[in-house]
C-alpha atoms as a PDB file:
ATOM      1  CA  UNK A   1      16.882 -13.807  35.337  1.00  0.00           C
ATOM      2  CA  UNK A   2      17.527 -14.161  31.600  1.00  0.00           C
ATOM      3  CA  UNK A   3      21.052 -15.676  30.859  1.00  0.00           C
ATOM      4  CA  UNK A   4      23.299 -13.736  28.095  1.00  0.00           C
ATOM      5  CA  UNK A   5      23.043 -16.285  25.034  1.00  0.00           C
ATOM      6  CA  UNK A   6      26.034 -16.317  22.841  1.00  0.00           C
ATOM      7  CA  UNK A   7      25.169 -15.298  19.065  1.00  0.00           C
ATOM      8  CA  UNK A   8      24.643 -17.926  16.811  1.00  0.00           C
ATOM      9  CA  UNK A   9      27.414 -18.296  13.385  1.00  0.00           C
ATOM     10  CA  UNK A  10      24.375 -16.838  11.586  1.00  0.00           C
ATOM     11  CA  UNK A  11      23.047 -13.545  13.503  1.00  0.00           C
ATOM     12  CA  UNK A  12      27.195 -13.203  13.779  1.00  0.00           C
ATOM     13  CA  UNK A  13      27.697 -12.848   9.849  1.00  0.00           C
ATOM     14  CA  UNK A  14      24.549 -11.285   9.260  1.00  0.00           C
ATOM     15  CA  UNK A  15      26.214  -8.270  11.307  1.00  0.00           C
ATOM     16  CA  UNK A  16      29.487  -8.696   9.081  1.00  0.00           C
ATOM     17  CA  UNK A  17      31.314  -8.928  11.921  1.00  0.00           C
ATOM     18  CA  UNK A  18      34.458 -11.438  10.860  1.00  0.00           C
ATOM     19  CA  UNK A  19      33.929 -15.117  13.067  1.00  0.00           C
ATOM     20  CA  UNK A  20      37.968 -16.028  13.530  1.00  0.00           C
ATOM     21  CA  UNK A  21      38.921 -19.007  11.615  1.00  0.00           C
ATOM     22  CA  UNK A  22      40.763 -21.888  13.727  1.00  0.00           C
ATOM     23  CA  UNK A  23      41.821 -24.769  11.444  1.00  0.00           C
ATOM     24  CA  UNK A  24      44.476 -27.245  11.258  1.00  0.00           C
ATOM     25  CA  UNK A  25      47.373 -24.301  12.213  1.00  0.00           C
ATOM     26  CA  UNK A  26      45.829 -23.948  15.541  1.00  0.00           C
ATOM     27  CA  UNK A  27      47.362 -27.616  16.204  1.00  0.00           C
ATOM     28  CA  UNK A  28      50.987 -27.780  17.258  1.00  0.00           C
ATOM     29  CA  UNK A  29      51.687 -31.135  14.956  1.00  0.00           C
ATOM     30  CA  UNK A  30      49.269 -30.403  12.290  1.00  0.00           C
ATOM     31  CA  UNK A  31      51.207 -30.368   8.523  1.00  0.00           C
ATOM     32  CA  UNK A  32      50.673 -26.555   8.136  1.00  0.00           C
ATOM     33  CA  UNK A  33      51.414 -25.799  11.500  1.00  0.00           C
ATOM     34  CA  UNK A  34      53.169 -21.453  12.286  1.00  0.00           C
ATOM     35  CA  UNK A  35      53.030 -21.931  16.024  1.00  0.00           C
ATOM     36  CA  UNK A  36      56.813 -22.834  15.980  1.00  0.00           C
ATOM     37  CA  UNK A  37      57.482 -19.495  13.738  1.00  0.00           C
ATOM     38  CA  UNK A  38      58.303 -16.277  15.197  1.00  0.00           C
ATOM     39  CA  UNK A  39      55.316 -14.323  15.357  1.00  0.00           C
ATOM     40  CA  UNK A  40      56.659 -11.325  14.027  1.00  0.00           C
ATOM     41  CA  UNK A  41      59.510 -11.525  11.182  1.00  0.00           C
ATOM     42  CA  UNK A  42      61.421  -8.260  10.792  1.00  0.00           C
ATOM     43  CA  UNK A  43      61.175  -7.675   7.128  1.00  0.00           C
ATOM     44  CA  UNK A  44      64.683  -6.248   7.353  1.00  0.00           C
ATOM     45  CA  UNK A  45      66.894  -8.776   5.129  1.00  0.00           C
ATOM     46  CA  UNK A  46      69.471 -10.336   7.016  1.00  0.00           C
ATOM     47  CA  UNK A  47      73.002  -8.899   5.399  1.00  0.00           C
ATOM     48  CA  UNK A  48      75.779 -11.785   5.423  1.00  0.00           C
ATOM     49  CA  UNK A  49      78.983 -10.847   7.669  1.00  0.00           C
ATOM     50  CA  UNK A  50      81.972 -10.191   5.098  1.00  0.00           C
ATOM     51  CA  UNK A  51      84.921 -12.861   5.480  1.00  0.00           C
ATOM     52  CA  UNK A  52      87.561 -11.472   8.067  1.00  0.00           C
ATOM     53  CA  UNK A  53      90.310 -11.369   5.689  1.00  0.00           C
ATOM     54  CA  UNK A  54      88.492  -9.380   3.327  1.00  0.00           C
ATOM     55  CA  UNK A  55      87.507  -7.044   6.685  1.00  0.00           C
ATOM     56  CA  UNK A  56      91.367  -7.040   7.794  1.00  0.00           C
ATOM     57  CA  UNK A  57      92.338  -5.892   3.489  1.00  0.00           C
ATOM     58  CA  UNK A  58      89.831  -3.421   4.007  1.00  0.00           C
ATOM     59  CA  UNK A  59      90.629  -1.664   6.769  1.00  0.00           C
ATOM     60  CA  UNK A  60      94.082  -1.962   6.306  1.00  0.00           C
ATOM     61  CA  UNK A  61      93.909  -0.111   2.533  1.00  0.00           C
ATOM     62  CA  UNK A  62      91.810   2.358   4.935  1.00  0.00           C
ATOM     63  CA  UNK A  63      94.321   3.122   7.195  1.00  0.00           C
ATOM     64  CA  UNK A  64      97.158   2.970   3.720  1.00  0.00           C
ATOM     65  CA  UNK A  65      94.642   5.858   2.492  1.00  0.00           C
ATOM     66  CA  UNK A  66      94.096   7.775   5.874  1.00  0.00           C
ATOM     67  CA  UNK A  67      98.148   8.016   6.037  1.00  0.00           C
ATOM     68  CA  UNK A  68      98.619   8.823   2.553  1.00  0.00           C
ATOM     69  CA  UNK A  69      95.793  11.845   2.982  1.00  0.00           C
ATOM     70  CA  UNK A  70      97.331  13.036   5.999  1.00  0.00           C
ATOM     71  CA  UNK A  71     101.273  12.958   4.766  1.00  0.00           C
ATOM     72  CA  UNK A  72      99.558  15.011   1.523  1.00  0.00           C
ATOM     73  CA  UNK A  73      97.918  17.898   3.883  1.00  0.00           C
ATOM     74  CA  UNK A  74     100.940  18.067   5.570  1.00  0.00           C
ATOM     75  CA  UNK A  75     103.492  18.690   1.995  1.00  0.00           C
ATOM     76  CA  UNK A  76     100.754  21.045   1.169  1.00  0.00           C
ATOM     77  CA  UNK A  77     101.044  23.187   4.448  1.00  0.00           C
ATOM     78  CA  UNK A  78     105.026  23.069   4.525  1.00  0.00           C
ATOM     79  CA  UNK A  79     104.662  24.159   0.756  1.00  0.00           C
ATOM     80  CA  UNK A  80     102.183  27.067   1.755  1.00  0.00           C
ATOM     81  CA  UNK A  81     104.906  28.385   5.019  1.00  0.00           C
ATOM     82  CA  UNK A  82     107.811  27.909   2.438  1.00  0.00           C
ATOM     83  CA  UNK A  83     106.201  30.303   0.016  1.00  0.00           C
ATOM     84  CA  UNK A  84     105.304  32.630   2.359  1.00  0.00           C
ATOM     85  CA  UNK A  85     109.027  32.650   3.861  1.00  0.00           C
ATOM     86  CA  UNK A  86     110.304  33.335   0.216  1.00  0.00           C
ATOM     87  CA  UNK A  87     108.279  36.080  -0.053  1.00  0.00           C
ATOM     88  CA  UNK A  88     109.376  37.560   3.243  1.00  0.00           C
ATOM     89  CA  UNK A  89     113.096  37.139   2.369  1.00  0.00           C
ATOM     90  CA  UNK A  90     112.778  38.546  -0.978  1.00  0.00           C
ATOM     91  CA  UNK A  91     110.934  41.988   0.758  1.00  0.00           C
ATOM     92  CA  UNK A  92     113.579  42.508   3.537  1.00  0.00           C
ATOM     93  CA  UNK A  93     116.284  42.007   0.677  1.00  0.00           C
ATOM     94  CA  UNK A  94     117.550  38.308   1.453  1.00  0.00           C
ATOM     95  CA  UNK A  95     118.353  37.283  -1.630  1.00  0.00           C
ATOM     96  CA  UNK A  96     120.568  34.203  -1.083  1.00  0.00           C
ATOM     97  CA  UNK A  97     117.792  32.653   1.532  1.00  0.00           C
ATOM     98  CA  UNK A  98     114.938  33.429  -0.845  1.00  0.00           C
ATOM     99  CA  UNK A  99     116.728  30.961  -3.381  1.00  0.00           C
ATOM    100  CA  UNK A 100     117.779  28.336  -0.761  1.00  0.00           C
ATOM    101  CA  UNK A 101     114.256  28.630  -0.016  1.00  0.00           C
ATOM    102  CA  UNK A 102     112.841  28.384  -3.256  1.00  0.00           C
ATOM    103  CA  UNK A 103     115.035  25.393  -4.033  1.00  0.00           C
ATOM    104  CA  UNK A 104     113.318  23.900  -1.355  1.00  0.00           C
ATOM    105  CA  UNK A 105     109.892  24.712  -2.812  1.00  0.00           C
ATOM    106  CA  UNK A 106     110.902  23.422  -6.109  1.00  0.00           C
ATOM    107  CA  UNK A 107     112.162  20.213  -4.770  1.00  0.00           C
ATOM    108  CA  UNK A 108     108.738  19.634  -2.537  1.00  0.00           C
ATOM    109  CA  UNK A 109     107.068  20.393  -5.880  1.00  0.00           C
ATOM    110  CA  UNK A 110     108.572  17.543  -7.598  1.00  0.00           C
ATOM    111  CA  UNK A 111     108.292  15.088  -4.765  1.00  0.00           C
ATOM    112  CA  UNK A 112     104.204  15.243  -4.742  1.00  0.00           C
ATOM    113  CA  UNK A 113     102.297  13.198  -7.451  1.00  0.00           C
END
């Protein structure tokens, strides 16, 4: 029986088939040595972790701005059911509640920026 005989370096670029290179980065304490790198590096750049007082400002002038957005909605919806009740009182005739009412509206009015 004939034994399978590996191809020589020649017949293997003659077929353009690519022989793999092992050089000096094979060896684990050669100068150019990648065995001790990760094999694969995320190419994903690594975004340094803010300082924790600048996280604390931050998400306390967050919170300042949530409260401030919420305590605005809520002038705005009081001002909306006051103007509706002035309406109301001024169609079933009550005159001296539409302008206690109204005062009220005028005062909310100036308190918002």
């Amino acid at each position: 029986p004939q034994q399978k005989r590996h191809a020589t370096l020649m017949e293997v670029e003659a077929r353009g088939v690519k022989k793999r290179r092992t050089g000096p980065k094979a060896i684990a304490g050669s100068k150019h040595s990648t065995l001790h790198l990760k094999s694969r590096r995320s190419s994903r750049p690594i975004k340094p972790k803010p300082k924790k007082g600048e996280r604390l400002r931050a998400q306390g002038e967050a919170a300042a701005v949530a409260v401030a957005a919420q305590r605005e909605t809520a002038s705005v919806k009081r001002i909306r059911l006051l103007s509706k009740l002035a309406e109301r009182q001024r169609a079933a005739g009550e005159t001296e509640s539409a302008k206690a009412t109204e005062e009220q509206l005028v005062s909310l009015r100036l308190e918002r920026p």
